[in-house]
N, C-alpha and C. Protein backbone atom coordinates (compact mmCIF):
# COMPACT_ATOMS: atom_id res chain seq x y z
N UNK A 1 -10.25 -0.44 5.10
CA UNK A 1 -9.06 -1.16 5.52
C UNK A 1 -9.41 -2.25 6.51
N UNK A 2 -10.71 -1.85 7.31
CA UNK A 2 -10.91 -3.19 8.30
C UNK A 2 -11.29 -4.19 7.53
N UNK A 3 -11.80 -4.11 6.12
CA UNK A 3 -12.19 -5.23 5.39
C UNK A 3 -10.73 -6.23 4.88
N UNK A 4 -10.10 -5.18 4.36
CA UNK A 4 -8.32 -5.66 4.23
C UNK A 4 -7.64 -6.25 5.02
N UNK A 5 -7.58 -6.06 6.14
CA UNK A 5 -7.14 -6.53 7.57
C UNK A 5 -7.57 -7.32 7.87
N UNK A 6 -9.01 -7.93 6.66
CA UNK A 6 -9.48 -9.35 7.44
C UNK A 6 -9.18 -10.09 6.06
N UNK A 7 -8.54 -9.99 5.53
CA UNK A 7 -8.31 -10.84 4.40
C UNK A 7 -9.38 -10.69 3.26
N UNK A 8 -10.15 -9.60 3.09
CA UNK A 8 -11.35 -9.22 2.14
C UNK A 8 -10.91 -9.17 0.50
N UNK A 9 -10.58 -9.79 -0.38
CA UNK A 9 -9.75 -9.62 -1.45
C UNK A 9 -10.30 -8.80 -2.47
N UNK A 10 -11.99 -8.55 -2.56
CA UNK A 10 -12.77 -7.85 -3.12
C UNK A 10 -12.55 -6.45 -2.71
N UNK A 11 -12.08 -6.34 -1.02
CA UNK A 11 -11.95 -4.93 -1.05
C UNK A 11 -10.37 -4.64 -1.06
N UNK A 12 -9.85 -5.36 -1.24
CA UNK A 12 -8.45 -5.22 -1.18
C UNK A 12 -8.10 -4.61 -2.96
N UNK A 13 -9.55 -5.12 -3.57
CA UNK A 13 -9.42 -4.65 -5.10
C UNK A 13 -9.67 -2.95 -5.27
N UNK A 14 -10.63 -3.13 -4.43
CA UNK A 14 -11.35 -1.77 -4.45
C UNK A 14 -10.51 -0.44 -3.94
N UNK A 15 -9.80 -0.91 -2.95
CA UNK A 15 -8.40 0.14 -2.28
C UNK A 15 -7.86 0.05 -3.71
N UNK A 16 -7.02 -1.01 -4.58
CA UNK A 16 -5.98 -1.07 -5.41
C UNK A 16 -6.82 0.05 -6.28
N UNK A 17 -8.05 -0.28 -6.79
CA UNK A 17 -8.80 0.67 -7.87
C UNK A 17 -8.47 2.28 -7.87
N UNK A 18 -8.87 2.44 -6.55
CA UNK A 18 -8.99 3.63 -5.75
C UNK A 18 -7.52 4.44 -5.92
N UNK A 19 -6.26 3.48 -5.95
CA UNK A 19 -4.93 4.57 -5.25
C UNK A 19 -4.39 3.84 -6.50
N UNK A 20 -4.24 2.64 -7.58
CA UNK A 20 -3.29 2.61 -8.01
C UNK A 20 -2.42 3.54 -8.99
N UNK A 21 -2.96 4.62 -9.50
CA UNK A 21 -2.72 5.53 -10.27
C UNK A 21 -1.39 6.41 -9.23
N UNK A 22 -2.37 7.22 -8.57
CA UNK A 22 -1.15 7.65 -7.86
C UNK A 22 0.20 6.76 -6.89
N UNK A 23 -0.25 6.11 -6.25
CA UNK A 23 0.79 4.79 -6.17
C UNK A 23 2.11 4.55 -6.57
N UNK A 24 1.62 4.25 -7.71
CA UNK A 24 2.72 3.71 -8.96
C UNK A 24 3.28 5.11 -9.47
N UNK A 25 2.92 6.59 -9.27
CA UNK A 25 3.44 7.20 -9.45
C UNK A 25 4.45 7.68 -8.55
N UNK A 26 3.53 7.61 -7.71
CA UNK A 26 4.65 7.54 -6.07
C UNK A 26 6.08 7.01 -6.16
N UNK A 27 5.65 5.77 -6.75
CA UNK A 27 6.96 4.44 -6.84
C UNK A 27 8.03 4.84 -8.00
N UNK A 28 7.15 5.36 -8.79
CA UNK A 28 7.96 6.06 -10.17
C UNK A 28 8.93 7.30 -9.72
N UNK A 29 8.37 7.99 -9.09
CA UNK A 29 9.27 9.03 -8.65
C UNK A 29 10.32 8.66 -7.92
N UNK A 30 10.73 8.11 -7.14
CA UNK A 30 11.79 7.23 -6.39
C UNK A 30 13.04 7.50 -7.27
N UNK A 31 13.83 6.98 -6.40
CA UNK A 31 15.40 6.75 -7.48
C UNK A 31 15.86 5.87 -8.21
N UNK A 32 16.50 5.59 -9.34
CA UNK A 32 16.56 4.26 -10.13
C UNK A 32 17.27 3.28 -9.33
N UNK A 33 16.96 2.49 -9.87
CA UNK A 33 17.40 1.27 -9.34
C UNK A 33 18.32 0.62 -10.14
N UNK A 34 19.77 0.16 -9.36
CA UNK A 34 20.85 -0.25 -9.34
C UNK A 34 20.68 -1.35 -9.57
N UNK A 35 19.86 -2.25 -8.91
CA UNK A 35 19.49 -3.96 -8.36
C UNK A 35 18.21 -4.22 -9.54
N UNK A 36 18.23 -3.46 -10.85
CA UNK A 36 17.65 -4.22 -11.48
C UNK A 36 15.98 -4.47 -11.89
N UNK A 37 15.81 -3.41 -10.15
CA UNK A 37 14.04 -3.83 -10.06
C UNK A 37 13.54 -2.66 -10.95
N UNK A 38 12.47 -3.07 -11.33
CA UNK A 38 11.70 -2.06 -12.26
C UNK A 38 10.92 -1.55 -11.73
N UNK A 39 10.32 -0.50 -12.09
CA UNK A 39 8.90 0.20 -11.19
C UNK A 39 7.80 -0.97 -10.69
N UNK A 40 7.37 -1.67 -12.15
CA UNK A 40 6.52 -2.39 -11.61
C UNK A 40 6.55 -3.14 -10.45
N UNK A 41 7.86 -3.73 -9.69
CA UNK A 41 8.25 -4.62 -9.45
C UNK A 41 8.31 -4.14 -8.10
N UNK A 42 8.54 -3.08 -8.04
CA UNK A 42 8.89 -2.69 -6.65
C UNK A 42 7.18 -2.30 -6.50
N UNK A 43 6.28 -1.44 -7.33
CA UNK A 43 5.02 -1.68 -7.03
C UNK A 43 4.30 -2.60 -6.50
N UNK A 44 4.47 -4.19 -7.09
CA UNK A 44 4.24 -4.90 -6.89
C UNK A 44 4.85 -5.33 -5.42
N UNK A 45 6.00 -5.18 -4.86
CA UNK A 45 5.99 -5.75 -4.05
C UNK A 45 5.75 -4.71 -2.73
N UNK A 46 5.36 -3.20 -3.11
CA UNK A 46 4.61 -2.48 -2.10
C UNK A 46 3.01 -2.58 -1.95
N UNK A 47 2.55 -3.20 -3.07
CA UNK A 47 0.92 -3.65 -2.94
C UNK A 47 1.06 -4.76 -1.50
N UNK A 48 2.19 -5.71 -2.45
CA UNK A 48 2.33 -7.08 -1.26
C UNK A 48 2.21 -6.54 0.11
N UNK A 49 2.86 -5.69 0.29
CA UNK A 49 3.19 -5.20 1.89
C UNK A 49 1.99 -4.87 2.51
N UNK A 50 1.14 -3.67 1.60
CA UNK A 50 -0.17 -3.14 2.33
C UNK A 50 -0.57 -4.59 2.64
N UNK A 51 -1.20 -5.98 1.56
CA UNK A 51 -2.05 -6.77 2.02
C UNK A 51 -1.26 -7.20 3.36
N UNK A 52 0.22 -7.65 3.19
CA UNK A 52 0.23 -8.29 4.35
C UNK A 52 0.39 -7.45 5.50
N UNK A 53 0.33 -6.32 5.53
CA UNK A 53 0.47 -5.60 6.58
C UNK A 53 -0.59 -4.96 7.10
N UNK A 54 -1.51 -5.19 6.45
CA UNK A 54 -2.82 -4.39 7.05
C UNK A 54 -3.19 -4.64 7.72
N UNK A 55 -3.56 -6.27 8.62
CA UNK A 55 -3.88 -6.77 10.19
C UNK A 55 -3.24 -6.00 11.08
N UNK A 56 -1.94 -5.09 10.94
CA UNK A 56 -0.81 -5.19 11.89
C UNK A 56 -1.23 -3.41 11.68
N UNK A 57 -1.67 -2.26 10.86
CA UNK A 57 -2.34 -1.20 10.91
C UNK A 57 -3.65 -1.21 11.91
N UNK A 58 -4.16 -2.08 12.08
CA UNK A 58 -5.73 -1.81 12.96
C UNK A 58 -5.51 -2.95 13.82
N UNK A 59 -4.56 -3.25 14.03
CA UNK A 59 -4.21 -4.00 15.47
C UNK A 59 -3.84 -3.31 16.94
N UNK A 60 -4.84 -3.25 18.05
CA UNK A 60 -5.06 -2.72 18.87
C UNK A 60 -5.23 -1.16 18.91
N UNK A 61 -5.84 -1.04 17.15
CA UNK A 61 -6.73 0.23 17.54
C UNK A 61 -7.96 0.46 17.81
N UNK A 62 -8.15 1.64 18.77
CA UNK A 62 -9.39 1.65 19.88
C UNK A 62 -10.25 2.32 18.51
N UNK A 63 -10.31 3.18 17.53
CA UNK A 63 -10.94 3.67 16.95
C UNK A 63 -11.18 3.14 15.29
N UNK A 64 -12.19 3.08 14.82
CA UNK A 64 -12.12 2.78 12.81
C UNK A 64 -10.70 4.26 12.41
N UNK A 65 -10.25 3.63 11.76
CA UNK A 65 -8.84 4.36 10.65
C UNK A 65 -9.99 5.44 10.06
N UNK A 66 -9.63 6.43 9.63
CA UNK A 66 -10.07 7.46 9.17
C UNK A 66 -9.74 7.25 7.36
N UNK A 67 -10.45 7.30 6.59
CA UNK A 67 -10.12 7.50 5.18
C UNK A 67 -8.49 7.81 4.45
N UNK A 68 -8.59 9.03 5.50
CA UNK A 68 -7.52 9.75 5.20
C UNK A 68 -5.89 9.46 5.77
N UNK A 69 -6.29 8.67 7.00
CA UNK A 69 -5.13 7.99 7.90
C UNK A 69 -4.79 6.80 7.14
N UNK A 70 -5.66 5.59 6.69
CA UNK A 70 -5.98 4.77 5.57
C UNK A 70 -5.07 5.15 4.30
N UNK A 71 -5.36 5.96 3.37
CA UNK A 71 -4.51 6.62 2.24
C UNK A 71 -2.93 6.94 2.82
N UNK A 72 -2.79 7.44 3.78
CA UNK A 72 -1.32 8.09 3.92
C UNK A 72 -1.01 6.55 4.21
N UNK A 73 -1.35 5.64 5.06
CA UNK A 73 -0.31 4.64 5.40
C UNK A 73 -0.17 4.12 4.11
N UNK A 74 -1.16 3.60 3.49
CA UNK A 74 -0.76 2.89 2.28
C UNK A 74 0.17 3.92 1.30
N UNK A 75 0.26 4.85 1.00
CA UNK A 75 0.86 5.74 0.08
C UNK A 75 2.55 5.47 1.02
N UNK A 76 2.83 5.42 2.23
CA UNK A 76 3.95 5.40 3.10
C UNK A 76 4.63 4.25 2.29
N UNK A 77 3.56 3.03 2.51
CA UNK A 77 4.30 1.99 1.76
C UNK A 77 5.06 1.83 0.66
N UNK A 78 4.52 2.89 -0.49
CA UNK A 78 4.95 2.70 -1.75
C UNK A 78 6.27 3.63 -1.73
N UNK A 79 6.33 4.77 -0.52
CA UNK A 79 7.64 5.80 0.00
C UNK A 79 8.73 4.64 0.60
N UNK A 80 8.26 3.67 1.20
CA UNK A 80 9.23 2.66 1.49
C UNK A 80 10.26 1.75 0.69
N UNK A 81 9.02 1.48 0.11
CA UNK A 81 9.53 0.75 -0.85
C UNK A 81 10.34 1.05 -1.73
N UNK A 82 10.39 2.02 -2.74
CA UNK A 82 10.97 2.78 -3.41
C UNK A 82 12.69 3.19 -3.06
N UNK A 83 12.97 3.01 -1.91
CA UNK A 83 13.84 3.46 -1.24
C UNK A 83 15.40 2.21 -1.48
C-alpha cells in the first residue's frame, strides 16, 4: 500500500490482482440498486476510492500497514460503497 499511496500504478495492479475476486463479491452481495448502478459500476467506483484514498490511509502513520490492516481497509471500501 506504501507503493499505492505513492501513486505506483504497477502495484496498484498487483493489490487489484490480489483482492479483485473477492471484492467484487463483496460489492455483489450488497443490496440492489434503485439508482440504476450495476455491480460493476459501483466496483469500479470503489477501486477509484482505494487509489484515491490510499495517501490519506498511511498519512501520519508512525508504523508500515500490516498486510492484513491493508486488506480490511480496502475490502471496507467495497462495504462502503455498496451501501
Amino acid at each position: 500500500m506504501t507503493a499505492v499511496a505513492s501513486g505506483d500504478q504497477a502495484a496498484f495492479g498487483q493489490v487489484y490482482d490480489l483482492l479483485a475476486v473477492p471484492f467484487y463479491r463483496l460489492v455483489l452481495g450488497g443490496p440492489r440498486r434503485e439508482d440504476g448502478r450495476t455491480a460493476d459500476r459501483v466496483a469500479l467506483d470503489a477501486w477509484t476510492r482505494v487509489w484515491r484514498d490510499a495517501p490519506l490511509l498511511l498519512h501520519g502513520s508512525r508504523r508500515p500497514l500490516s498486510s492484513a490492516e491493508a486488506v480490511a481497509w480496502i475490502m471496507n471500501k467495497a462495504r462502503e460503497q455498496r451501501r
